[in-house]
Protein backbone atom coordinates (compact mmCIF):
# COMPACT_ATOMS: atom_id res chain seq x y z
CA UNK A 1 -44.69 -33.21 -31.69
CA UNK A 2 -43.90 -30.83 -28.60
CA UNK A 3 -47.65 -29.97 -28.52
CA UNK A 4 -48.43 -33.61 -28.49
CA UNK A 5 -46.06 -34.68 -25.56
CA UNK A 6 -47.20 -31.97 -23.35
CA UNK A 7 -50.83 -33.23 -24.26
CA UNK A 8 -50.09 -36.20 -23.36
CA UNK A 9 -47.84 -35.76 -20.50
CA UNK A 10 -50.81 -33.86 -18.87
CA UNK A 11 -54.05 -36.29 -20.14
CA UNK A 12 -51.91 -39.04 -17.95
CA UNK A 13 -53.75 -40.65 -15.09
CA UNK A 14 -53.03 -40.17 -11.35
CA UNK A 15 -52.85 -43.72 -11.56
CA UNK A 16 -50.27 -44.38 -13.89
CA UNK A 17 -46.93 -46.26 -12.48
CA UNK A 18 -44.76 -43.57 -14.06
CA UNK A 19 -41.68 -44.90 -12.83
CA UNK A 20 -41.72 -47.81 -15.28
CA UNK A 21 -41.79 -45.76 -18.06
CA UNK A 22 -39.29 -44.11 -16.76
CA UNK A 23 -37.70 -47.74 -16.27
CA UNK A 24 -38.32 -48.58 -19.64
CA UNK A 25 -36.69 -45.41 -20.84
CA UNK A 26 -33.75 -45.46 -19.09
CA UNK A 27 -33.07 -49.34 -19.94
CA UNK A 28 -33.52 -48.97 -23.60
CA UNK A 29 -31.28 -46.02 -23.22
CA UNK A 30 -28.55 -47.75 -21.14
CA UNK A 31 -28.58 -50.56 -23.85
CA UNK A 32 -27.77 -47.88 -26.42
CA UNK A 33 -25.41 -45.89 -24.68
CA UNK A 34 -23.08 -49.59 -23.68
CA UNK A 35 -23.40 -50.22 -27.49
CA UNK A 36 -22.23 -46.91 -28.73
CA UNK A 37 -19.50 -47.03 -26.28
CA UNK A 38 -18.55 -50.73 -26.46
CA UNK A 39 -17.88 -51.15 -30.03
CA UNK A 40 -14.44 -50.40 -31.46
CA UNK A 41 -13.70 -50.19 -34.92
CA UNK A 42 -10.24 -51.26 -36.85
CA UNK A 43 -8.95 -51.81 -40.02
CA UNK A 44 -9.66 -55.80 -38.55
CA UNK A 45 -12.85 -55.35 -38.54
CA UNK A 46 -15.52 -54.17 -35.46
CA UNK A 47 -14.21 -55.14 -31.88
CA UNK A 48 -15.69 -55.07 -28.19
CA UNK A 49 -14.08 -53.07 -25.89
CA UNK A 50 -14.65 -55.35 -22.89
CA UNK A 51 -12.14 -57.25 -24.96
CA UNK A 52 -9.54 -54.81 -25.23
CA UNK A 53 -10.07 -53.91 -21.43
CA UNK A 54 -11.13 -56.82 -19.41
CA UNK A 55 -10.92 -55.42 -16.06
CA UNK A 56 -14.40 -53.13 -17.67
CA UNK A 57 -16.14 -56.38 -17.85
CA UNK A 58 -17.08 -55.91 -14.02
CA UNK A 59 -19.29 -52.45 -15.30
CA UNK A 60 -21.21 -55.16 -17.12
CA UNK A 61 -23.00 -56.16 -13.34
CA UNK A 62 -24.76 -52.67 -13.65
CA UNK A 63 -24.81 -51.55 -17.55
CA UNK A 64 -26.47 -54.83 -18.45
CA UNK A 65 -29.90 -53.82 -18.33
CA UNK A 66 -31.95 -55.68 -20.78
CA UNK A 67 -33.18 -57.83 -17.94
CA UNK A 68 -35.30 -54.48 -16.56
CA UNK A 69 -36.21 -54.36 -19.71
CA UNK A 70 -37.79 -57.20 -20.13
CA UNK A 71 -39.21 -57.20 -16.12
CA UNK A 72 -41.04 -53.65 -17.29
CA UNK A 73 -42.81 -55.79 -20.21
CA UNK A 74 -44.10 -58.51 -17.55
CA UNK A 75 -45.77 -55.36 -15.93
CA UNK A 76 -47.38 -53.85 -18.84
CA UNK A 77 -48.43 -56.83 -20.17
CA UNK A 78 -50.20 -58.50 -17.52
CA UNK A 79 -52.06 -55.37 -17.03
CA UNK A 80 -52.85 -55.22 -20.67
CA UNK A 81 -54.03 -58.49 -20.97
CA UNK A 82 -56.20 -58.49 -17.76
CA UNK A 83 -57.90 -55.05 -19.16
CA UNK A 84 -58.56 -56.62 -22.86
CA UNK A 85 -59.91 -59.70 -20.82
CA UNK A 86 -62.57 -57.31 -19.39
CA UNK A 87 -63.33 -55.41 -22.68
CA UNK A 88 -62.90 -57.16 -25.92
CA UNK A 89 -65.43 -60.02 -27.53
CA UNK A 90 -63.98 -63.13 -29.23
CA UNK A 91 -60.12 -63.92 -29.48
CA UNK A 92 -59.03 -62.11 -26.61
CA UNK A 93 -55.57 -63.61 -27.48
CA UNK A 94 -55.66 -62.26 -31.31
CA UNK A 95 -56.82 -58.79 -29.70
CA UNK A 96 -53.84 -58.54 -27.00
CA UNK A 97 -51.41 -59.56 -29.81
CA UNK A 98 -51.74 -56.58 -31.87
CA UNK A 99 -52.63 -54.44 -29.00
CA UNK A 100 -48.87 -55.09 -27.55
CA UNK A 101 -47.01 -56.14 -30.99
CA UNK A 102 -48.42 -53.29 -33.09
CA UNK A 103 -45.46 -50.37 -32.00
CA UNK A 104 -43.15 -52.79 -32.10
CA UNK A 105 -43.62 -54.84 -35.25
CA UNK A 106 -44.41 -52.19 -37.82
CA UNK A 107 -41.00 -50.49 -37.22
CA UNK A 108 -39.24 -53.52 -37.13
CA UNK A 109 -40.41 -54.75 -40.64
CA UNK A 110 -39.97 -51.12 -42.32
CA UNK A 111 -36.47 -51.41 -40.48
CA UNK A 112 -36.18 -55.30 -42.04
CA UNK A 113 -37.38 -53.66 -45.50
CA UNK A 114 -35.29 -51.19 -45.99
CA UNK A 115 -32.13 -52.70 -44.75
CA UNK A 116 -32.81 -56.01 -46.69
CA UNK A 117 -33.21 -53.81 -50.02
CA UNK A 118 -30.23 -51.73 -49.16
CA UNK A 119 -28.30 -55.22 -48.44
CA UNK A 120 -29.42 -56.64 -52.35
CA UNK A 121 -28.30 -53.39 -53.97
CA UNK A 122 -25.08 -53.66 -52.17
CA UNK A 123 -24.80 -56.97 -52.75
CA UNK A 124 -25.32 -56.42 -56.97
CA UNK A 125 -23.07 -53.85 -56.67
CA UNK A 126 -19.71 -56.22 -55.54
CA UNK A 127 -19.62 -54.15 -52.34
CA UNK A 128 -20.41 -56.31 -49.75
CA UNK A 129 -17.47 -57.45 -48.84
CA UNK A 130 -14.64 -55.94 -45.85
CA UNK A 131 -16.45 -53.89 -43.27
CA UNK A 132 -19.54 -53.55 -45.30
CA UNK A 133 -20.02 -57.11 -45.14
CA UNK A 134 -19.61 -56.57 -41.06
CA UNK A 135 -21.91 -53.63 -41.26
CA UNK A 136 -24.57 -55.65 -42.70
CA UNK A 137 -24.53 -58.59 -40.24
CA UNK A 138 -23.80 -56.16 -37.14
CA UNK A 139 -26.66 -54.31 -38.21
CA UNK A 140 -28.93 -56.77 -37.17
CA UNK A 141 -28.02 -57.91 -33.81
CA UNK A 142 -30.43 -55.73 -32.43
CA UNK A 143 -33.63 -57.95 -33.75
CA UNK A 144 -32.51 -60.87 -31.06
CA UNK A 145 -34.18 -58.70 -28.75
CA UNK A 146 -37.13 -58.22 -30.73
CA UNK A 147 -37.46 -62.28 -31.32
CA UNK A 148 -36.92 -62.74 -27.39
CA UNK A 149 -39.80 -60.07 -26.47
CA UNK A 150 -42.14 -61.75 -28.93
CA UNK A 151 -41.91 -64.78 -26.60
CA UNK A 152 -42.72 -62.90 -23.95
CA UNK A 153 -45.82 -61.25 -25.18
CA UNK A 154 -46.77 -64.96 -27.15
CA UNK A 155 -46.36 -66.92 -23.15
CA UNK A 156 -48.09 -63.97 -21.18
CA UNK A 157 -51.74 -65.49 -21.28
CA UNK A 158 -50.39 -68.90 -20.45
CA UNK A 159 -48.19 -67.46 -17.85
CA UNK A 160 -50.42 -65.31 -16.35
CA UNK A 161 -52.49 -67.88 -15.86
CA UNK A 162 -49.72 -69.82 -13.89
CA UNK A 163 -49.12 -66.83 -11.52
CA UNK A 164 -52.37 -66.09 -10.19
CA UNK A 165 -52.23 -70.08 -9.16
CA UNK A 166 -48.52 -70.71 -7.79
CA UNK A 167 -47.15 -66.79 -7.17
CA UNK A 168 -43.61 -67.09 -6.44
CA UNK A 169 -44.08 -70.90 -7.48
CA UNK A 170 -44.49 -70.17 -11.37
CA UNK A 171 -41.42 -68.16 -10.94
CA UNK A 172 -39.50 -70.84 -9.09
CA UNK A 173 -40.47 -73.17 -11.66
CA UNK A 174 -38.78 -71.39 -14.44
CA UNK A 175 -35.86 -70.48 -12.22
CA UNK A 176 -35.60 -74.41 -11.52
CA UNK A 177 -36.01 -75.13 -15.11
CA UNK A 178 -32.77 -72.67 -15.97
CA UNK A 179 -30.75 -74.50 -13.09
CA UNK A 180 -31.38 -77.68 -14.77
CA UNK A 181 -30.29 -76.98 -18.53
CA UNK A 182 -27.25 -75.52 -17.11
CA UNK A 183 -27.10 -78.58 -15.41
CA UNK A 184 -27.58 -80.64 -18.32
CA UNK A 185 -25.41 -78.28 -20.45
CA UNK A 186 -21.88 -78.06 -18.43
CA UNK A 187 -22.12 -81.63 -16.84
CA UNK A 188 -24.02 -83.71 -18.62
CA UNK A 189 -22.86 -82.22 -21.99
CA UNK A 190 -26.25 -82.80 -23.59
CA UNK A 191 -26.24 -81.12 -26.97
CA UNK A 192 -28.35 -77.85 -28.29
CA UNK A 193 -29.72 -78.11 -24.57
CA UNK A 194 -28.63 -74.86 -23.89
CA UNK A 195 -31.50 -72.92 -26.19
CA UNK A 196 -33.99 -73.63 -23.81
CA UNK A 197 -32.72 -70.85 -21.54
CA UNK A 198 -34.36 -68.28 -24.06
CA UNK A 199 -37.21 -69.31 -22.81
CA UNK A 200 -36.45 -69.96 -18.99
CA UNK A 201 -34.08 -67.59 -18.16
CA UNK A 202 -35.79 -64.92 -20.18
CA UNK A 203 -39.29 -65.89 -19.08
CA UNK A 204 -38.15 -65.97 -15.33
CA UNK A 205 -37.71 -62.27 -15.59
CA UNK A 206 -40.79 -61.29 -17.43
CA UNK A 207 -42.47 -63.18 -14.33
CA UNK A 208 -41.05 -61.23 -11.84
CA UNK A 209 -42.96 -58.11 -13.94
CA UNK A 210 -46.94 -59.99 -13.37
CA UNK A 211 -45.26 -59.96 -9.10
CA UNK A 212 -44.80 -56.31 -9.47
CA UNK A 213 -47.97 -55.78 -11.00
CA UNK A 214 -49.64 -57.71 -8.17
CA UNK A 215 -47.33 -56.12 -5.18
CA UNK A 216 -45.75 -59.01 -4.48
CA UNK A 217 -41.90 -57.92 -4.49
CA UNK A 218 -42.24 -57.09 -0.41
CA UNK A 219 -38.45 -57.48 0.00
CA UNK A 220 -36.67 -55.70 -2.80
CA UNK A 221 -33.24 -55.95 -0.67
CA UNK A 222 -33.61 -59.15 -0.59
CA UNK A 223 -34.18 -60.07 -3.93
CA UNK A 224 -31.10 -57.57 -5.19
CA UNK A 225 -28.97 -59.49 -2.03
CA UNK A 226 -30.16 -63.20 -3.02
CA UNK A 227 -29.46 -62.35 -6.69
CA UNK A 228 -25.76 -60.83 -6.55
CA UNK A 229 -24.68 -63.35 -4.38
CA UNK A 230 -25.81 -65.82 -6.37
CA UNK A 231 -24.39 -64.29 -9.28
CA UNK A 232 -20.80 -63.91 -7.76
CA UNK A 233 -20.96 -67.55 -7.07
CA UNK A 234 -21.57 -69.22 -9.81
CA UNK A 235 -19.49 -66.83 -11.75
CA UNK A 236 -16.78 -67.70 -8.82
CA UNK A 237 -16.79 -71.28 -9.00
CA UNK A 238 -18.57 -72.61 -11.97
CA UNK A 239 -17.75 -72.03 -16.19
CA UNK A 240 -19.81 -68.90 -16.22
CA UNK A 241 -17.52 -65.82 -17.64
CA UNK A 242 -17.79 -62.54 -15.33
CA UNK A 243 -19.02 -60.34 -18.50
CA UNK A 244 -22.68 -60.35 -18.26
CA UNK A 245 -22.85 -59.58 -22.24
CA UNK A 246 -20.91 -61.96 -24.57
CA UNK A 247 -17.50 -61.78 -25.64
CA UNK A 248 -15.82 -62.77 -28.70
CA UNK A 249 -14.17 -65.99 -28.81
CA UNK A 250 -15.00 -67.08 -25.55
CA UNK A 251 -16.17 -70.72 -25.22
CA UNK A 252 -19.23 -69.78 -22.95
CA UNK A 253 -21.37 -66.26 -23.19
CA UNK A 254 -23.96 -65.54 -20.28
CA UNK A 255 -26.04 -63.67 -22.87
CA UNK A 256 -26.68 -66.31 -26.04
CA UNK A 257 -27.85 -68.50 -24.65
CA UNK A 258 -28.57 -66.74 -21.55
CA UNK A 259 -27.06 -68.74 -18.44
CA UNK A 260 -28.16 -69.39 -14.95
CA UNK A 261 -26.04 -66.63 -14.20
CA UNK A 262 -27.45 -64.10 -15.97
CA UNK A 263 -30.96 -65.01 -14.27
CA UNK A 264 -29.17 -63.90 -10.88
CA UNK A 265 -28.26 -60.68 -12.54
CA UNK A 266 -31.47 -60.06 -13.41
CA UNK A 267 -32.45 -60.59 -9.61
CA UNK A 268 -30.10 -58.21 -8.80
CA UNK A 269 -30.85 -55.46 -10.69
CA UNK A 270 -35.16 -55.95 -10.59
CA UNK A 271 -34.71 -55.87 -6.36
CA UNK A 272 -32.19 -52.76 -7.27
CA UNK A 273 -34.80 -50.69 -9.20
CA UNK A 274 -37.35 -51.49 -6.37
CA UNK A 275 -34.81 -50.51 -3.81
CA UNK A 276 -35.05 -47.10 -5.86
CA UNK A 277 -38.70 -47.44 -6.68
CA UNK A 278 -39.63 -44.35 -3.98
CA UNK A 279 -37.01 -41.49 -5.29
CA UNK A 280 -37.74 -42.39 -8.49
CA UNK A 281 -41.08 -42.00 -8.68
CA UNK A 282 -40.94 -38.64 -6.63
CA UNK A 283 -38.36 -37.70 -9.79
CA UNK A 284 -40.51 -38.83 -12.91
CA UNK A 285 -43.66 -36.72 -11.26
CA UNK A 286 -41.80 -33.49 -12.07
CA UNK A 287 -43.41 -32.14 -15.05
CA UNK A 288 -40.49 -31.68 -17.58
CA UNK A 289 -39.21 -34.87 -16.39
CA UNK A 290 -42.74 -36.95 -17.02
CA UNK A 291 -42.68 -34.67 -20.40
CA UNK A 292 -39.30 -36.58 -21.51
CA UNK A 293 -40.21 -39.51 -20.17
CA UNK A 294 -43.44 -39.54 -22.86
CA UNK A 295 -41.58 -38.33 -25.61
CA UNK A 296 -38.85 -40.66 -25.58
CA UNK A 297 -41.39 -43.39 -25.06
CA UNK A 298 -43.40 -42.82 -28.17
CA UNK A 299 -39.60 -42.95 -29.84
CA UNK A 300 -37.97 -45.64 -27.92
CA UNK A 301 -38.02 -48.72 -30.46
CA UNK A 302 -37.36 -46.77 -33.59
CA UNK A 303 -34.03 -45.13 -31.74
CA UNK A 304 -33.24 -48.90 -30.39
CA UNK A 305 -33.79 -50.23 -34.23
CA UNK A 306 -31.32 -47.86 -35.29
CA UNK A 307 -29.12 -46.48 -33.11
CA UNK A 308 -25.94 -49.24 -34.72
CA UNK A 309 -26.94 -47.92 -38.29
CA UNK A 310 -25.93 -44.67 -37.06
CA UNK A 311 -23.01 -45.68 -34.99
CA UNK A 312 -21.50 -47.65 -38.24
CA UNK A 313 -22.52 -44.49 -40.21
CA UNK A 314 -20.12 -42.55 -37.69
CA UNK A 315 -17.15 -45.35 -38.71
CA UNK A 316 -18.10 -44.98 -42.61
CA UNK A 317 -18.04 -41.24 -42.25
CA UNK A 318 -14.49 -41.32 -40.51
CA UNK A 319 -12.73 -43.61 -43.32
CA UNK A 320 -14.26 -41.53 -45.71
CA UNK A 321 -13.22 -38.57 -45.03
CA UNK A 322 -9.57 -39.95 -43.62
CA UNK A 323 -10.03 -40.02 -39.91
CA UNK A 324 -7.45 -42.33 -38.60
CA UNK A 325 -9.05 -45.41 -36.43
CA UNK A 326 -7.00 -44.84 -33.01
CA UNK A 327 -5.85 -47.46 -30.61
CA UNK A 328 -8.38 -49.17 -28.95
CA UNK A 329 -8.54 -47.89 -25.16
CA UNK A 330 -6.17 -45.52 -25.87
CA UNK A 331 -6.13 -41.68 -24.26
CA UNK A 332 -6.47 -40.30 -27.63
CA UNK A 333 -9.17 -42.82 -27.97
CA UNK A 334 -10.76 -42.01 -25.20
CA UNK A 335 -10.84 -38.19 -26.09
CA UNK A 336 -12.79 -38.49 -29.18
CA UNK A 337 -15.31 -41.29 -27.40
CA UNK A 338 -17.60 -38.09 -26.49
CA UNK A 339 -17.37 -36.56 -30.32
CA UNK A 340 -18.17 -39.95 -31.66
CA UNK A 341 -21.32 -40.38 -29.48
CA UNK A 342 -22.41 -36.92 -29.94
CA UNK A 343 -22.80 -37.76 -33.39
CA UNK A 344 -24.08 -41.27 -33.08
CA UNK A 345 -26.95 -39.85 -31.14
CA UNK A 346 -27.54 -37.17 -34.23
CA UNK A 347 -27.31 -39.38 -36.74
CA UNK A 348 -30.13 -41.39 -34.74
CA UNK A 349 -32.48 -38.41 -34.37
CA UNK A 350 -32.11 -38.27 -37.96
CA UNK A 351 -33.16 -41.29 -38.76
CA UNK A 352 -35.67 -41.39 -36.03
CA UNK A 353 -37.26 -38.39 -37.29
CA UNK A 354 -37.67 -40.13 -40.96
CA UNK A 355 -38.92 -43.29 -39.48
CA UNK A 356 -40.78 -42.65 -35.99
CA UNK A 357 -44.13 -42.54 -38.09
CA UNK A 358 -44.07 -46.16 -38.11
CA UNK A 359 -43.96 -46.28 -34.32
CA UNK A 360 -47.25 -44.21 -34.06
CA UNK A 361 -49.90 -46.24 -32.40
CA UNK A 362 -53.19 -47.01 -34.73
CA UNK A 363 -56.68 -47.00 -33.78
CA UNK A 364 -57.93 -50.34 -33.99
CA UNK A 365 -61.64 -51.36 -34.74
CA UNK A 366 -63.15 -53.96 -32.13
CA UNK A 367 -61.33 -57.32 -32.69
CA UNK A 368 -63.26 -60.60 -33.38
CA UNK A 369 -60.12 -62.34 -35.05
CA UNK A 370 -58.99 -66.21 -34.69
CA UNK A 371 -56.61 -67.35 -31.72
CA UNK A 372 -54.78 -69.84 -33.89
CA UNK A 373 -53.51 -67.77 -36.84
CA UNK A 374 -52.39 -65.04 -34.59
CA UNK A 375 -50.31 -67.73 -32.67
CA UNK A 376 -49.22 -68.70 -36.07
CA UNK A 377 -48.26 -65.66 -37.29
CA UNK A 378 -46.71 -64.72 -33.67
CA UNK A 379 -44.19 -67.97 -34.27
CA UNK A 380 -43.47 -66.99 -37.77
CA UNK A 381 -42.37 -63.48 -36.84
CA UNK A 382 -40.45 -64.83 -33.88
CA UNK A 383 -38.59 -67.31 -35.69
CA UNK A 384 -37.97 -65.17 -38.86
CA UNK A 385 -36.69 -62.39 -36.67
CA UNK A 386 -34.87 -64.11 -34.30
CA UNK A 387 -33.06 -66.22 -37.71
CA UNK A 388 -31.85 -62.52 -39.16
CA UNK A 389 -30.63 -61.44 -35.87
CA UNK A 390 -28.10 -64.23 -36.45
CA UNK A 391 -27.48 -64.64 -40.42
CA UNK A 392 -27.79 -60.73 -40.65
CA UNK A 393 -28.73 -59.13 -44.37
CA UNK A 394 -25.60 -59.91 -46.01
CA UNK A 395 -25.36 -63.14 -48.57
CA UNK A 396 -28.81 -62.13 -49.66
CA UNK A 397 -28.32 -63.53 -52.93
CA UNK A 398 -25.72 -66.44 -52.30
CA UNK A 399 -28.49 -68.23 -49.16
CA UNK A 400 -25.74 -67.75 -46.53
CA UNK A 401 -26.82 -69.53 -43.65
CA UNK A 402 -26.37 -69.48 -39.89
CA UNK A 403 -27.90 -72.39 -37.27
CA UNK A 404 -30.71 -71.03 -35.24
CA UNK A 405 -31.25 -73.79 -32.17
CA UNK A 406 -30.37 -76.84 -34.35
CA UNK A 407 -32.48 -75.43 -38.04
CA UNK A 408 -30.23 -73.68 -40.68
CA UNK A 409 -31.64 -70.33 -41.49
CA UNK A 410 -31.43 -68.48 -44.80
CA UNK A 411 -31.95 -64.49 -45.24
CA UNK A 412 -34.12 -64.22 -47.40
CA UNK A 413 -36.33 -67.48 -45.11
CA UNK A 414 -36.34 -65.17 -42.52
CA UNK A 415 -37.26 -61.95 -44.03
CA UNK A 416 -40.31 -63.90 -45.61
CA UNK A 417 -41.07 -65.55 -42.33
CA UNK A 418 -41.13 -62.20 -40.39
CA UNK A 419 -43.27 -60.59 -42.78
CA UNK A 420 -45.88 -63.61 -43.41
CA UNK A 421 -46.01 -63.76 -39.62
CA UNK A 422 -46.52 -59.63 -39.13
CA UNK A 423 -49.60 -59.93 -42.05
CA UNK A 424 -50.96 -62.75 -39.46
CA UNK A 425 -50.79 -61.06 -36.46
CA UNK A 426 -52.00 -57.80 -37.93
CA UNK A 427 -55.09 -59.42 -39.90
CA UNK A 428 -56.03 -61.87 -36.67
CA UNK A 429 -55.75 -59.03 -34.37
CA UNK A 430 -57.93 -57.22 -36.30
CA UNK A 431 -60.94 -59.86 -37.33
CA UNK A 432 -64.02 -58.65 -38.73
CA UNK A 433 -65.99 -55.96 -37.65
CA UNK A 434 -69.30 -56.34 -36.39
């Protein structure tokens, strides 16, 4: 793989934004850091630590990162689209599909696969139960984030479409549209409202990445200013919580379903990573730097997909052998926080190293495919994905059930949905050749 990298790392184009891979990288990796650190483990059961120590919940404003995340994928993907636009005959929409969804989906359903058949022989084993039954719906979590980027990729044509026209308008729309199922939500108590910021608050941010990828974030200070204030005020004097990740037990989370709120984070930190747009670039065009930079890259979604199977592996490994579960928070706590990472992170090479073959891209042959059953088999996978980040792989057998939006979802429903939906997107994307 070194070979490869440096390859790679040296084949890359003069000009190539490097600094949003490097944006990419360090989000994804900020996201699994906060989760390695965050979660505490009891004989209870698995805990937050934001919990245990409140006055932490204020580290949330910067180690909340997702929304960069998902600002980097605006970027990428409007300059994906516009280049398959230029190239590709037929479905253009089939073709950009399973251009973008390819790295991500085929190590999400080997992920899906072999934690859904780990989950059944579990399960007919009489072991599911205790912390194993947390470990398999924990587990899971991650695939919200998967479901949500979907979305993202799905709306991009449409939404493109809508920025060239109105700019700063499309983006005002969507901001406007968040305001007003908050709105709708906290005063006018209007039920199941509140799922509609998925798609506003979430696509809000993925518009500000099609700006940046037309130069039209001029006033990056501005943006970070306009976004913490507004932020720190409706966090100030409305029901929004000051954790910018969701809590257990609380009444309202900013993160599911995202809040007006969190939008204003998001503001924040976009107009913060322009604010450091110069340095950073000057930093990713050192050589070993860039060199990381494309490893970790070709890596990045196999390490997210795992990263709590080898955290929880860490737990099982302690009771096994008799390591006492400390105090939450406390100092002795705190001193083994760096051995328990340390190990976290090996266990994930591990794993990456037996699964990153699935995150390989594939050579395609020239797409023809059909429009409609790649949007089919886009809303399959989102739905199906999105329904096991919330039922998780336990209750395989018994149909346990959890309410996505106002539909009750099944385990074994959403694995099947994910993986008819993967087959679609795969076969559309890849039509007939010519």
């Amino acid at each position: 793989m070194g070979s490869s990298v440096r390859e790679l790392a040296a084949a890359t184009p003069g000009t190539r934004d490097r600094y949003i891979d490097l944006l990419r990288v360090a989000s994804l990796g900020t996201v699994v850091g906060g989760h390695w650190l965050m979660a505490v483990v009891t004989g209870d059961g698995v805990g937050n630590l934001l919990a245990v120590v409140p006055e932490l919940q204020l580290l949330t404003w910067a180690l909340q990162i997702m929304p960069v995340f998902f600002f980097v994928g605006g970027f990428s993907h409007a300059l994906s689209y516009r280049s398959l636009s230029r190239r590709t005959e037929g479905s253009v929409y089939a073709a950009f599909l399973r251009a973008r969804l390819q790295r991500l989906l085929r190590p999400t359903m080997v992920f899906i696969l072999v934690w859904g058949t780990g989950a059944l022989i579990v399960q007919l084993l009489g072991g599911d139960g205790g912390l194993t039954g947390v470990a398999l719906r924990l587990v899971a979590q991650p695939l919200w984030f998967i479901g949500i980027y979907l979305a993202m990729v799905a709306f991009t044509p449409s939404l493109l479409k809508l920025h060239e026209r109105y700019g700063w308008g499309a983006f005002g729309a969507l901001l406007a549209g968040a305001a007003a199922v908050d709105g709708l939500r906290f005063i006018g108590g209007v039920p199941f409202v509140e799922f509609l910021n998925f798609a506003f608050v979430w696509l809000a941010v993925h518009q500000l990445g099609f700006l940046r990828a037309d130069g039209m974030i001029k006033m990056p200070s501005a943006l970070a200013a306009a976004g913490l204030v507004g932020a720190a005020g409706l966090v100030a004097l409305g029901p929004y919580p000051l954790s910018m990740v969701g809590m257990p037990g609380e009444k309202v989370s900013n993160m599911a379903p995202p809040t007006l709120a969190l939008l204003f984070h998001g503001l924040w930190l976009v107009g913060a990573v322009e604010l450091l747009r110069a340095p950073g670039t000057r930093f990713v065009q050192r050589a070993a730097v860039w060199r990381a930079v494309v490893a970790a890259n070709g890596i990045a979604m196999t390490a997210f997909l795992w990263h709590l199977t080898a955290m929880l592996g860490v737990y099982g490994a302690m009771l096994a052998l008799g390591v006492p579960l400390l105090a939450p928070a406390s100092a002795a706590w705190w001193a083994q926080v760096p051995v328990r990472i340390a190990v976290a992170a090996a266990l994930t090479a591990l794993l990456v190293a037996a699964f990153r073959t699935f995150e390989r891209p594939v050579r395609a042959a020239p797409a023809t495919g059909s429009g409609p059953a790649a949007a089919l088999g886009i809303t399959l996978c989102l739905f199906g994905v999105l329904g096991l980040s919330m039922v998780g792989f336990g209750g395989m057998l018994e149909g346990r059930s959890a309410m996505l939006v106002a539909v009750r979802v099944t385990a074994p429903a959403a694995v099947t949905m994910a993986l008819a939906g993967w087959l679609l997107v795969e076969t559309a994307g890849r039509g007939r050749r010519s």
